[in-house]
C-alpha atoms as a PDB file:
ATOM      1  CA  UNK A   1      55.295  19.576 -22.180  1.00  0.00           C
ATOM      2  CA  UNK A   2      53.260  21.845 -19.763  1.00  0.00           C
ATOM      3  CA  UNK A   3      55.104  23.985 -17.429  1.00  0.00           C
ATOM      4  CA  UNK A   4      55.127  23.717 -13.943  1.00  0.00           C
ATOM      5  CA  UNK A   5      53.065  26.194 -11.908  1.00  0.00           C
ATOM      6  CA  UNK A   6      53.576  26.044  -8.118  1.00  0.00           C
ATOM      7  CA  UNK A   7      51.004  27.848  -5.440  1.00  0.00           C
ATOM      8  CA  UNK A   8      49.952  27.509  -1.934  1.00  0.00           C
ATOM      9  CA  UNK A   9      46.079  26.816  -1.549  1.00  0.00           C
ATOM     10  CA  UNK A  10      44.389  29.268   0.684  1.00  0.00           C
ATOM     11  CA  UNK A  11      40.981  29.049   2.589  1.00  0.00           C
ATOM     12  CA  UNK A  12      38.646  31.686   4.221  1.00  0.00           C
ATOM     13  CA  UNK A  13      39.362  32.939   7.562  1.00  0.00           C
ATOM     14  CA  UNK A  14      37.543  30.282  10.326  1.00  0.00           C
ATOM     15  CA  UNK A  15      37.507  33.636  12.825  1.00  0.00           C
ATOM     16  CA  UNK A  16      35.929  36.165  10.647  1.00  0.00           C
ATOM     17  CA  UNK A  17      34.866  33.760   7.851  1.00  0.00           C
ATOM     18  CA  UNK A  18      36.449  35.690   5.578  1.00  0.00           C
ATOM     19  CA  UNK A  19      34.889  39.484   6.228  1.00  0.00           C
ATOM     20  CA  UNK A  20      38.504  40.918   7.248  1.00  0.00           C
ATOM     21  CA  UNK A  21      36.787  42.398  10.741  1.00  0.00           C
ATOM     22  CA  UNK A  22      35.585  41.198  13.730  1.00  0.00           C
ATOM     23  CA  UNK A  23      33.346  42.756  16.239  1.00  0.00           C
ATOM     24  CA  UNK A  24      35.257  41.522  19.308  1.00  0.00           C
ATOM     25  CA  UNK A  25      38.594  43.115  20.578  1.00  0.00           C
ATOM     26  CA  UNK A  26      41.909  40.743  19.750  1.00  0.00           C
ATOM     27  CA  UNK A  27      42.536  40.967  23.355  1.00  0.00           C
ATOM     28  CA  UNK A  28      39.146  40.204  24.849  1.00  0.00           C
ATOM     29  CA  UNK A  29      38.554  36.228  25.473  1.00  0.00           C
ATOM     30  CA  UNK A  30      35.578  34.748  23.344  1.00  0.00           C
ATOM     31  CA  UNK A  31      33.323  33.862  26.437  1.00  0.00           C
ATOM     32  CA  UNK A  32      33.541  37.361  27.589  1.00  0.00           C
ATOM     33  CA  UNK A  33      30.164  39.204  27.538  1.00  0.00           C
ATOM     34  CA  UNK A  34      30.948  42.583  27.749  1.00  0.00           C
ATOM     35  CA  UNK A  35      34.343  44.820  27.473  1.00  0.00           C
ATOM     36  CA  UNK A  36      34.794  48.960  27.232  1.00  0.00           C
ATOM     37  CA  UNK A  37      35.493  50.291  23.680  1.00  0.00           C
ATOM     38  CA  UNK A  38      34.516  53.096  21.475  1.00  0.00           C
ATOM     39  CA  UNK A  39      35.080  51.091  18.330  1.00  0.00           C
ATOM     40  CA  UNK A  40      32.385  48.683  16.881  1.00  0.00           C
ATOM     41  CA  UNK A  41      35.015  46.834  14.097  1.00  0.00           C
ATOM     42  CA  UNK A  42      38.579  45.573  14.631  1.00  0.00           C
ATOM     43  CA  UNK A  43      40.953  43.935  12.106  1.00  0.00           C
ATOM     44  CA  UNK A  44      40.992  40.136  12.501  1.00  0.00           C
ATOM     45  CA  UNK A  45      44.002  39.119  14.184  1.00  0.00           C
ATOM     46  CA  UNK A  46      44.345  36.044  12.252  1.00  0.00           C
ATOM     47  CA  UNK A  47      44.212  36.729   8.672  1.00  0.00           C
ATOM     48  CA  UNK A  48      45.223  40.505   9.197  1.00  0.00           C
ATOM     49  CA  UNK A  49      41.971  41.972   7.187  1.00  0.00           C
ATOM     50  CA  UNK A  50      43.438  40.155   4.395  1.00  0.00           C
ATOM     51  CA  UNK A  51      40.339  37.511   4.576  1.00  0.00           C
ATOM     52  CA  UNK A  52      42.332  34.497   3.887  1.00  0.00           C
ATOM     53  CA  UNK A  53      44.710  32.319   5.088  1.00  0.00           C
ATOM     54  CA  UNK A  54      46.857  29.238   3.391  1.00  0.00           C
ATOM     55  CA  UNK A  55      45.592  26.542   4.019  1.00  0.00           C
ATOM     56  CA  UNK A  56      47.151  23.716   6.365  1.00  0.00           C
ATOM     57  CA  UNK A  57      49.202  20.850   4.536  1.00  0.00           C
ATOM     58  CA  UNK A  58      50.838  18.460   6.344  1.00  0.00           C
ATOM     59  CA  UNK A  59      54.037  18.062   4.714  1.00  0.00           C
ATOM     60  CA  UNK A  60      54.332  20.183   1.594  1.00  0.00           C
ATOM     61  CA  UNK A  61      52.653  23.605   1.917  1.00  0.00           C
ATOM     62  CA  UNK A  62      53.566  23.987  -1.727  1.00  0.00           C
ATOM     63  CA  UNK A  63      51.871  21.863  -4.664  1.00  0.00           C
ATOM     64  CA  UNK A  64      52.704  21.531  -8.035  1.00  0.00           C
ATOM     65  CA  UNK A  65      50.432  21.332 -10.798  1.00  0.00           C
ATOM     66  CA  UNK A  66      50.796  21.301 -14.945  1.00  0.00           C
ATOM     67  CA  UNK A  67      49.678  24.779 -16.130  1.00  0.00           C
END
């Protein structure tokens, strides 16, 4: 019998579609046109520069599958 291997899916980042940075400032609204900053790249504040984020399930965030 196969064992049982359990992970959460993930998916690419919908803010910074999966590039880790975004050109924006966290704090500055999306519809804003311009803002005052020295810095031209900022960490995503959804995904943390990690790229990814699980996915969304709606009642098990956790499948199982045979390995």
């Amino acid at each position: 019998m196969a064992e049982e291997v359990q992970y959460v899916p993930y998916q690419k980042c919908p803010k910074c579609n999966g590039q880790g940075s975004v050109s924006i400032p966290p704090h500055v609204a999306g519809d804003v046109g311009q803002w005052t900053s020295s810095a031209t790249q900022y960490v995503c504040d959804v995904c943390n520069g990690s790229k990814i984020i699980p996915m969304c399930t709606a009642n098990n965030p956790v499948i199982a599958v045979d390995a």
